[in-house]
N, C-alpha and C. Protein backbone atom coordinates (compact mmCIF):
# COMPACT_ATOMS: atom_id res chain seq x y z
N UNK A 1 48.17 -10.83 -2.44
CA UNK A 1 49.45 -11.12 -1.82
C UNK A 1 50.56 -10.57 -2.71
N UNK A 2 51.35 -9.84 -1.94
CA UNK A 2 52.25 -8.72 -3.09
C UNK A 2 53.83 -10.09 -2.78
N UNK A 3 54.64 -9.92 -3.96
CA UNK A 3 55.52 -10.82 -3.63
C UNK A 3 56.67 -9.51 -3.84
N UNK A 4 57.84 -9.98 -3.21
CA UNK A 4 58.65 -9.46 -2.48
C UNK A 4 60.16 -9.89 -3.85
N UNK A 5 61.33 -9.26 -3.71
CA UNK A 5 62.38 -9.51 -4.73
C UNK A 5 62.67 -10.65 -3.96
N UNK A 6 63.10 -10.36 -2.36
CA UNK A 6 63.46 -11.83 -1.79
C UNK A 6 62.62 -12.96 -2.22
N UNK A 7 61.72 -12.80 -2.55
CA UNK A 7 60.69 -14.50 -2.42
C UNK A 7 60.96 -14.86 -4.00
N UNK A 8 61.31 -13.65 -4.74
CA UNK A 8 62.26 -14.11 -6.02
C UNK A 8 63.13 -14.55 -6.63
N UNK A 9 63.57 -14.21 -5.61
CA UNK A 9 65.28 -14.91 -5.57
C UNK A 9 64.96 -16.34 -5.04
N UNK A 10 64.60 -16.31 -3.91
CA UNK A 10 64.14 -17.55 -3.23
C UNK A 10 64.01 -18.71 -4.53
N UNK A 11 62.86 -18.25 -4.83
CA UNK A 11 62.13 -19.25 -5.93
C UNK A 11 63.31 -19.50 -7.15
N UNK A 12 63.58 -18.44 -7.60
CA UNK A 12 64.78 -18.96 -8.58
C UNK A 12 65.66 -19.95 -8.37
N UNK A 13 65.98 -19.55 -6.91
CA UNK A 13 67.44 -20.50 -6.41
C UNK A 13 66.79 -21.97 -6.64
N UNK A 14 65.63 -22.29 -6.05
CA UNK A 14 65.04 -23.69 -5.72
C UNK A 14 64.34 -24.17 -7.08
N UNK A 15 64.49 -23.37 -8.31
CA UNK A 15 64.14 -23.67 -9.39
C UNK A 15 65.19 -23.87 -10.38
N UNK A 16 65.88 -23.34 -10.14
CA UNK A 16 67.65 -23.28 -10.31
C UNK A 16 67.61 -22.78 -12.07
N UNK A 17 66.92 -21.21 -11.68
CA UNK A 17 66.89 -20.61 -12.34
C UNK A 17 67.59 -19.67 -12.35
N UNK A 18 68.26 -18.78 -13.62
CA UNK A 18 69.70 -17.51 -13.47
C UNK A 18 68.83 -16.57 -13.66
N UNK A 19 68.43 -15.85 -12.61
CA UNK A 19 67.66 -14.40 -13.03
C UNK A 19 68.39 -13.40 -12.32
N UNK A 20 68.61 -12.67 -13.49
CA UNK A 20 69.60 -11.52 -13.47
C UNK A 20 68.81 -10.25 -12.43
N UNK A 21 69.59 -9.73 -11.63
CA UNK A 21 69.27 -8.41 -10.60
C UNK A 21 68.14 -7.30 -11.13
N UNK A 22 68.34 -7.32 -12.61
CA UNK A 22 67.38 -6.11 -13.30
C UNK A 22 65.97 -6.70 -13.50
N UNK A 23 66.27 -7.88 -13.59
CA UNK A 23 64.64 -8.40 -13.70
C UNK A 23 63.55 -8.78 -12.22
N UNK A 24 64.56 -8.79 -11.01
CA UNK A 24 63.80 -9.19 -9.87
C UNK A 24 62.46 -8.21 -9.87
N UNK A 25 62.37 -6.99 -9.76
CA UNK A 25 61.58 -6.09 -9.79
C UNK A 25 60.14 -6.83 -10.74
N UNK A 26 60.47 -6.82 -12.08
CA UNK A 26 59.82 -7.08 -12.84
C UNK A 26 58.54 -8.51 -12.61
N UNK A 27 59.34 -9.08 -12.52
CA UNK A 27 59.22 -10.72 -12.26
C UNK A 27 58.19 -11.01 -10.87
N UNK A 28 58.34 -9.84 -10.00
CA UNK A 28 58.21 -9.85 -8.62
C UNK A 28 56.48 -9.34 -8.88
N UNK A 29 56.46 -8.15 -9.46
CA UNK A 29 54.96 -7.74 -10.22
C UNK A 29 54.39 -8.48 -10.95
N UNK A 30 55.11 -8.82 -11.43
CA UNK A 30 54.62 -10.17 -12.48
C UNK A 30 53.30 -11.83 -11.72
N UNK A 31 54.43 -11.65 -10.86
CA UNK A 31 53.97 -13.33 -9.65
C UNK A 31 53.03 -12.35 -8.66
N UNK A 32 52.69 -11.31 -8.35
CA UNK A 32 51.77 -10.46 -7.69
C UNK A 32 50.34 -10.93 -8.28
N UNK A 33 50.80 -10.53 -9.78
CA UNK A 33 49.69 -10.08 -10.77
C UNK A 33 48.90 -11.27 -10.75
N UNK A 34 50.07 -12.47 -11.02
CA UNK A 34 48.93 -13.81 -11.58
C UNK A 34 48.65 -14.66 -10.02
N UNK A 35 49.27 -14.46 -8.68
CA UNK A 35 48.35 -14.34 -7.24
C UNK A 35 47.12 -13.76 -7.07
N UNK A 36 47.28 -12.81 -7.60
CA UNK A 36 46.16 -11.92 -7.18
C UNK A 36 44.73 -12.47 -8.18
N UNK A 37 45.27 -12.72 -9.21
CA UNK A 37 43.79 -13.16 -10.37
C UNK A 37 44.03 -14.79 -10.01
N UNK A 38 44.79 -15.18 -9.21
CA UNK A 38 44.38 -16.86 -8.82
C UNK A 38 43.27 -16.60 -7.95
N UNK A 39 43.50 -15.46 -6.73
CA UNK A 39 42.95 -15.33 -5.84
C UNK A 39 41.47 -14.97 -6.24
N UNK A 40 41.20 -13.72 -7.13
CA UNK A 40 39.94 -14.12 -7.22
C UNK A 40 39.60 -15.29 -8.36
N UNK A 41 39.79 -15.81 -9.11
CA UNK A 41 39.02 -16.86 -10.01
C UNK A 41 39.01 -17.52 -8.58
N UNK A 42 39.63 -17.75 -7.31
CA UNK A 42 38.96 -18.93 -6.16
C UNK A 42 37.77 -18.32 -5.66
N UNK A 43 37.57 -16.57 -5.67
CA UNK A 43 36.56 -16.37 -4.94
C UNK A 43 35.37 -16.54 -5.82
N UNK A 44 35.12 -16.81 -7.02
CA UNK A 44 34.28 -17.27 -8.31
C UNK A 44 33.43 -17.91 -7.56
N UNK A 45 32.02 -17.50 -7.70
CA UNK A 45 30.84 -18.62 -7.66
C UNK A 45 30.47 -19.09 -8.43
N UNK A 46 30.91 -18.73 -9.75
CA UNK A 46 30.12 -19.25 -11.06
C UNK A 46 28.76 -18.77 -11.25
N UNK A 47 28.59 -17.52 -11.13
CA UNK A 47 27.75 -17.59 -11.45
C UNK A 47 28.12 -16.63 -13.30
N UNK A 48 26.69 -16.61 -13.70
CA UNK A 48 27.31 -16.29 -15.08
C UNK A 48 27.92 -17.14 -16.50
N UNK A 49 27.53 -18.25 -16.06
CA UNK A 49 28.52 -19.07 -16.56
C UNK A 49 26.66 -19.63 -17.76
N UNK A 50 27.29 -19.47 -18.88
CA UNK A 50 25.98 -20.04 -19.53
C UNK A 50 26.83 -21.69 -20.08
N UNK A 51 25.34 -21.73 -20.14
CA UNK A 51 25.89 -23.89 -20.31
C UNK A 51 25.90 -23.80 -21.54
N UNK A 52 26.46 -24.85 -21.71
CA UNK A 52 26.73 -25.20 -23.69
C UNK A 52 25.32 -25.62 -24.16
N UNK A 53 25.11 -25.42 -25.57
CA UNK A 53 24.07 -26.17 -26.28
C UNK A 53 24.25 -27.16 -26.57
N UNK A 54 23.01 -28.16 -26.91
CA UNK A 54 22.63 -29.52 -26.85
C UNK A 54 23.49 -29.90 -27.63
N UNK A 55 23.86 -30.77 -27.62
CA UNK A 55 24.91 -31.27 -28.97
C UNK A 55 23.98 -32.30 -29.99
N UNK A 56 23.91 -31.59 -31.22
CA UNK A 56 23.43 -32.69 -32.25
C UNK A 56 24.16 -33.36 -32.94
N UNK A 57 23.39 -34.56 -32.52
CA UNK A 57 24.48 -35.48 -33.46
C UNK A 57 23.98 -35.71 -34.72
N UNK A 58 24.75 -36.24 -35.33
CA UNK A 58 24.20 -36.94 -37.15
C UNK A 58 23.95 -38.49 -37.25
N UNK A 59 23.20 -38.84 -37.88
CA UNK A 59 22.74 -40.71 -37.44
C UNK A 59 23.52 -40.81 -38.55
N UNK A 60 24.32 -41.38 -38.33
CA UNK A 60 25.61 -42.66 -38.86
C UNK A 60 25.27 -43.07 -40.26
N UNK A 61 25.75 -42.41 -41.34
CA UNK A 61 24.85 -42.17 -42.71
C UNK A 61 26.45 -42.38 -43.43
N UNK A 62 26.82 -43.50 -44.31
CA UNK A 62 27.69 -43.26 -45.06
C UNK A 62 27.50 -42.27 -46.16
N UNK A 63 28.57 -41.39 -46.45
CA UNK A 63 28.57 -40.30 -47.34
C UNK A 63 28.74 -40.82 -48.83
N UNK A 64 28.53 -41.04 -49.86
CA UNK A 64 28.64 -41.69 -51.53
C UNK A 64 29.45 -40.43 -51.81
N UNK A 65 30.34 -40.30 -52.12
CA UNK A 65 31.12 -39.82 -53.22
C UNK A 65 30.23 -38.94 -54.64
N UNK A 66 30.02 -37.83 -54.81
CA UNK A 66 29.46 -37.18 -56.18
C UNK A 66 30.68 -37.23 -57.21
N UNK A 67 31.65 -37.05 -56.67
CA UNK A 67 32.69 -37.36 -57.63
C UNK A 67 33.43 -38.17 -58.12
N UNK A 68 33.63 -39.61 -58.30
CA UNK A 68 34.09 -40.25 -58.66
C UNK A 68 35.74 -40.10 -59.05
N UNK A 69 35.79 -39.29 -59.98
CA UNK A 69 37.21 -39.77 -61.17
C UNK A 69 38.19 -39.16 -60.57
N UNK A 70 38.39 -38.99 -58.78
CA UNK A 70 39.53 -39.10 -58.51
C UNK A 70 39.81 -40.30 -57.96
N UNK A 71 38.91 -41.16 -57.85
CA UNK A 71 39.12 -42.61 -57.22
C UNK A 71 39.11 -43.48 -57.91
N UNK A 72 38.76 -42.95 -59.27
CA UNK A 72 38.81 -43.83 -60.57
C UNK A 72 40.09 -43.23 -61.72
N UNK A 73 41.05 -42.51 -61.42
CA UNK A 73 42.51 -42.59 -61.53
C UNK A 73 43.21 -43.13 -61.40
N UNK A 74 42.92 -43.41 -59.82
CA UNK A 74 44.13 -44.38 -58.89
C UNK A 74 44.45 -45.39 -60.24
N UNK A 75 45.76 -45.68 -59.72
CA UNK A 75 45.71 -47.23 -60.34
C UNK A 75 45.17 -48.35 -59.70
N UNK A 76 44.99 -48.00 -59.14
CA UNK A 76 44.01 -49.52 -58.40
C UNK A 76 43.19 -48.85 -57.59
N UNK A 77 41.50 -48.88 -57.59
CA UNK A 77 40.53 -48.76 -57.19
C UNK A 77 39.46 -50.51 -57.20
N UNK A 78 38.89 -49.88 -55.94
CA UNK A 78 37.97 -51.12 -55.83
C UNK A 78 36.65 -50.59 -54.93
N UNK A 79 35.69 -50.91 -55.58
CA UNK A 79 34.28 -50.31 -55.14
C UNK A 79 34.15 -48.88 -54.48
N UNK A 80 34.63 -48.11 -54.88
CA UNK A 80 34.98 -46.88 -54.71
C UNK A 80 36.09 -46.17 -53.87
N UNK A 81 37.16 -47.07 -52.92
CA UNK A 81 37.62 -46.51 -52.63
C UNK A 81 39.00 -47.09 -53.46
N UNK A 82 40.41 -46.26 -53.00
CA UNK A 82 41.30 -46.62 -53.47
C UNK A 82 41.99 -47.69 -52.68
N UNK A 83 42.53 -48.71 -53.66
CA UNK A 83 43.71 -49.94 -52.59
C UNK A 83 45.15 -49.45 -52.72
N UNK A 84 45.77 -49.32 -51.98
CA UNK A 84 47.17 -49.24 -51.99
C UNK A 84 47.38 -50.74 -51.48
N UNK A 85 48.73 -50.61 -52.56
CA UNK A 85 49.23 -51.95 -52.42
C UNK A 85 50.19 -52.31 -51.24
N UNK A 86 50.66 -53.58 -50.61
CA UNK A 86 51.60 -53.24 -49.41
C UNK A 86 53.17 -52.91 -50.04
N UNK A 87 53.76 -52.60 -48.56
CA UNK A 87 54.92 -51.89 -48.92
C UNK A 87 55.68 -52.96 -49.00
N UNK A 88 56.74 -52.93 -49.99
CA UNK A 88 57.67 -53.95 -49.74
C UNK A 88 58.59 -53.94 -48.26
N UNK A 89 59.18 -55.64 -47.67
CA UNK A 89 59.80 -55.46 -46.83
C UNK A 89 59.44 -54.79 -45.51
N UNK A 90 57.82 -54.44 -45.29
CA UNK A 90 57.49 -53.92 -44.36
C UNK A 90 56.71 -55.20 -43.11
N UNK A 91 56.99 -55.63 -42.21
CA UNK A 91 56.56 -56.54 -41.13
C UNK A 91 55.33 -56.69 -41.11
């Protein structure tokens, strides 16, 4: 479906968009272009389409830390992780 400068204008007005006279042309090929590739992705059967792979999951394994002595910097650490203290004045 080829679109037309009128159906450009059209659309601008009811979009209440300012498109300047030099661009109708442009704009007009433009809304052709992405009609025309709507039109076929509808005629798509899908075929071609490969399915995703299985998804593996990981069984729920807490991770231990190999490094320690950045959690043993903090000023306040407790069984490996760090405590921040609360904020003052905060609800």
């Amino acid at each position: 479906m080829a679109v037309d400068t009128d159906t450009v204008k059209d659309m601008a007005l009811l979009a209440r968009i300012d498109l300047p006279a030099d661009r109708l042309e442009a704009v007009a090929a433009e809304m052709s272009t992405i009609l025309e590739f709507m039109g076929a992705i509808s005629k798509w059967d899908g075929d071609g389409v490969v399915p995703p792979p299985p998804t593996a999951r990981r069984p729920d394994v807490p991770i231990e830390p190999k490094h320690t002595a950045l959690i043993e910097a903090a000023a306040h650490h407790e069984a490996g992780q760090i405590v921040v203290p609360p904020i003052k004045g905060a609800s």
